[in-house]
N, C-alpha and C. Protein backbone atom coordinates (compact mmCIF):
# COMPACT_ATOMS: atom_id res chain seq x y z
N UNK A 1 93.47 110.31 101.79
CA UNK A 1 93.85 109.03 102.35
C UNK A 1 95.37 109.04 102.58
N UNK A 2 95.37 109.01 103.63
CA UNK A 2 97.28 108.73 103.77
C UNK A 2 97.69 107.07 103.87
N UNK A 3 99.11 107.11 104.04
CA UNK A 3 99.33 105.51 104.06
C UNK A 3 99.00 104.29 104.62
N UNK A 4 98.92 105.05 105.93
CA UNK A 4 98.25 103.93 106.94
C UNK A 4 96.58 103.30 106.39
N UNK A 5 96.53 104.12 106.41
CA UNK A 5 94.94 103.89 105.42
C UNK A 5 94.83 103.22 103.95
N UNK A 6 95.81 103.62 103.39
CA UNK A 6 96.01 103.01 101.79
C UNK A 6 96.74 102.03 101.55
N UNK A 7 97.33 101.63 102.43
CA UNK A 7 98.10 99.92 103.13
C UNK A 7 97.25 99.16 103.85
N UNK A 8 96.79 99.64 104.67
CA UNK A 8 95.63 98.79 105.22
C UNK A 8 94.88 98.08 104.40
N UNK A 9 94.26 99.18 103.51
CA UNK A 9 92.97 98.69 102.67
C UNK A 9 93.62 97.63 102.04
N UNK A 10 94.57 97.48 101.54
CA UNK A 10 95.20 96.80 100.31
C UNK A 10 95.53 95.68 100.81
N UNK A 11 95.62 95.49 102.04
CA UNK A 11 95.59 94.46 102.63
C UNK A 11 94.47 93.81 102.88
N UNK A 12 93.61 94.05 103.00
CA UNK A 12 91.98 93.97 103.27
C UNK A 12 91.95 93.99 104.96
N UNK A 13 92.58 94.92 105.72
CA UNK A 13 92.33 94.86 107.44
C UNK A 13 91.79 95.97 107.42
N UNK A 14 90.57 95.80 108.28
CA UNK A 14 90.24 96.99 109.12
C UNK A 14 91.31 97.42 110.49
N UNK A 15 90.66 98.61 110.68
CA UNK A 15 91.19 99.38 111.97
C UNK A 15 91.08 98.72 113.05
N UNK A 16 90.56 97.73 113.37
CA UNK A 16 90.79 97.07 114.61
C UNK A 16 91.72 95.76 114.30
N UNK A 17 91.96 95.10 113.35
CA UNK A 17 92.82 94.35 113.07
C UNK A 17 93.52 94.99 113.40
N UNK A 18 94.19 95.97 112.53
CA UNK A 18 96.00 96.52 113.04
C UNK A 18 96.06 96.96 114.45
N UNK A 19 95.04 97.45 115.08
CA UNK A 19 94.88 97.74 116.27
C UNK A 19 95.24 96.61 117.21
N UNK A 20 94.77 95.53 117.06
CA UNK A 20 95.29 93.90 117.58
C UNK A 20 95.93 93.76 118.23
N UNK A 21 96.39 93.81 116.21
CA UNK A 21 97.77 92.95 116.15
C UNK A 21 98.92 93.71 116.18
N UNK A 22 99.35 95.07 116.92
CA UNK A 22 100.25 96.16 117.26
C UNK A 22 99.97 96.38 118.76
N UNK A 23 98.58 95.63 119.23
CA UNK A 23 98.65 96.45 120.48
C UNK A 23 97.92 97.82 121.00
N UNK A 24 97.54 98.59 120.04
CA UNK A 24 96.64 99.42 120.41
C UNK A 24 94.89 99.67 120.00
N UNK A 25 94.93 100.92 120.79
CA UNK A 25 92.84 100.43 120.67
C UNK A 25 93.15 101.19 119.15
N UNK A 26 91.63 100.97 118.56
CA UNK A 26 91.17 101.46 117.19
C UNK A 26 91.00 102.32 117.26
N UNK A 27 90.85 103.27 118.20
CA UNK A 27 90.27 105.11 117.39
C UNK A 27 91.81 105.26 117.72
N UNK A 28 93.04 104.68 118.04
CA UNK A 28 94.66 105.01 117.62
C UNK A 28 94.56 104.91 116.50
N UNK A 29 94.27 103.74 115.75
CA UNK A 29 94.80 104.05 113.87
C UNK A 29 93.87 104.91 113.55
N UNK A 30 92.64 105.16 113.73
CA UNK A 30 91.56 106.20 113.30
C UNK A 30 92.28 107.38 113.80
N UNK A 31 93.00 107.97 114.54
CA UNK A 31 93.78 108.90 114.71
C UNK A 31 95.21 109.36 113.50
N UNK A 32 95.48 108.13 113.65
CA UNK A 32 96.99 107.98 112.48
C UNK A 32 96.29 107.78 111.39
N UNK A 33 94.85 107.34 111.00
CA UNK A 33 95.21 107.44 109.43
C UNK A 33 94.34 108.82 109.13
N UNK A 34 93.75 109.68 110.31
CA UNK A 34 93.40 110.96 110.09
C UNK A 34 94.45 112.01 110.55
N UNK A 35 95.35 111.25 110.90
CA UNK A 35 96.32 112.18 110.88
C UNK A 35 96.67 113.41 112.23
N UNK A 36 95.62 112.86 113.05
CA UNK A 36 95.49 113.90 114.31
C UNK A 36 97.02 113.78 115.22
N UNK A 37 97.18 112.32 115.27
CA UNK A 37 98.42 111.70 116.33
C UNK A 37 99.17 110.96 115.32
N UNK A 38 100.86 110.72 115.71
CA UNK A 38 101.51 109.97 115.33
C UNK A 38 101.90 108.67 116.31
N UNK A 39 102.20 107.38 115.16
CA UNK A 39 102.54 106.28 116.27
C UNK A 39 103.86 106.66 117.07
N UNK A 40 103.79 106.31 118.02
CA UNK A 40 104.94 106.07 119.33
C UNK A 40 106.25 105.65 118.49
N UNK A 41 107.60 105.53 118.90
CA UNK A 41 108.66 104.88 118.27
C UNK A 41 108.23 103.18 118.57
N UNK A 42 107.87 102.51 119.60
CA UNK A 42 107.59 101.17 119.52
C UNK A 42 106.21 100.66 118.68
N UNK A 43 105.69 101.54 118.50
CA UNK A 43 104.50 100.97 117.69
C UNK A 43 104.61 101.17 115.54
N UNK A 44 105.73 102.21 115.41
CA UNK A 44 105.88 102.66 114.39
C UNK A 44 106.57 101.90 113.73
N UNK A 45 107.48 101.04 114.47
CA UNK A 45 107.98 99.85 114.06
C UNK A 45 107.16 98.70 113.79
N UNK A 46 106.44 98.28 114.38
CA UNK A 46 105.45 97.39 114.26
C UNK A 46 104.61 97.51 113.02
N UNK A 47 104.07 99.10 112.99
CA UNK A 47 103.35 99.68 111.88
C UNK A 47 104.25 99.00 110.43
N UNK A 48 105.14 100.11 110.56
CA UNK A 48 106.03 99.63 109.45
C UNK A 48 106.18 97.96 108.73
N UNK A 49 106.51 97.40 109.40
CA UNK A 49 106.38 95.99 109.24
C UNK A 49 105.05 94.90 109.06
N UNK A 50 104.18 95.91 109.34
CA UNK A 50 102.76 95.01 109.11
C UNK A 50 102.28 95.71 107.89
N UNK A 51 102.58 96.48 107.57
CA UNK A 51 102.35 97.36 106.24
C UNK A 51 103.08 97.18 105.10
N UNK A 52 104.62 96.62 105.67
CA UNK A 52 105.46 96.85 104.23
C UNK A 52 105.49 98.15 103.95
N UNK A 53 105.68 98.58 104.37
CA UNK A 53 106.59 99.97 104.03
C UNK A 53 106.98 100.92 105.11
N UNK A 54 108.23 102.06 104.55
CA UNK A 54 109.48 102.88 105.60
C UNK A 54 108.12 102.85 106.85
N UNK A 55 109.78 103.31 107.77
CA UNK A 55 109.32 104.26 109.07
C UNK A 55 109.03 105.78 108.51
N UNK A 56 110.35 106.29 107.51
CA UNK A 56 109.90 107.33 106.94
C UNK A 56 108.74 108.01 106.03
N UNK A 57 108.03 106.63 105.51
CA UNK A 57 106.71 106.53 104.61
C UNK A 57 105.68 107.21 105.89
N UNK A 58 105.78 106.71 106.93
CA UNK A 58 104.78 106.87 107.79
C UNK A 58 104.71 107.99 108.36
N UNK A 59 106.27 108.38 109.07
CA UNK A 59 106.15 109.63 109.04
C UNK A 59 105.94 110.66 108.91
N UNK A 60 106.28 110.72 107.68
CA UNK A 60 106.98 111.60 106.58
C UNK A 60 105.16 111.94 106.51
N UNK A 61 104.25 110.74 106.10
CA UNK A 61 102.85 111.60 106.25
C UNK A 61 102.69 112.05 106.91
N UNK A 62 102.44 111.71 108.12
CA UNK A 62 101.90 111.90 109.69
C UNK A 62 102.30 113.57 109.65
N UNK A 63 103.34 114.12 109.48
CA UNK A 63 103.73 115.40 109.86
C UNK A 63 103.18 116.04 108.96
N UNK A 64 103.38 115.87 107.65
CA UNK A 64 102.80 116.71 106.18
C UNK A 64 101.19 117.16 106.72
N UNK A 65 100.24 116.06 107.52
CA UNK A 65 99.16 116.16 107.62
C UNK A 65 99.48 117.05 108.81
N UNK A 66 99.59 117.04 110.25
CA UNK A 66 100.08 117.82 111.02
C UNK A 66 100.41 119.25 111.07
N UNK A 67 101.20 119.45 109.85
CA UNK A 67 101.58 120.94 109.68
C UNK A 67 100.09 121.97 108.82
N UNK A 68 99.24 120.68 107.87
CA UNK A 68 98.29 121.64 107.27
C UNK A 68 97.15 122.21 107.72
């Protein structure tokens, strides 16, 4: 489970909520919280802020998963 996924939950939103309310379709966060794609710089901000937590939190997964 990476962050996007383990913030979400804790929030109680599904993948089409954040999808919404950021603007993009749902198999985008089903992408970001499997780690295939990273958010855009305008959406990563958004991310960030609907999550409560870094740009670098998000990142910082996104690539870790990426490189393995």
């Amino acid at each position: 489970m990476n962050i996007i996924e383990e913030k979400r939950l804790k929030l109680g939103l599904t993948q089409k909520q954040i999808a919404e309310m950021i603007g993009v379709d749902r198999t985008t966060v089903g992408k970001w919280e499997l780690g295939i794609s990273i958010p855009r710089v305008e959406k990563i901000f958004a991310l960030s802020k609907l999550l409560s937590c870094s740009i670098e939190d998000i990142y910082s997964c996104q690539r870790m998963k990426q490189s393995n």
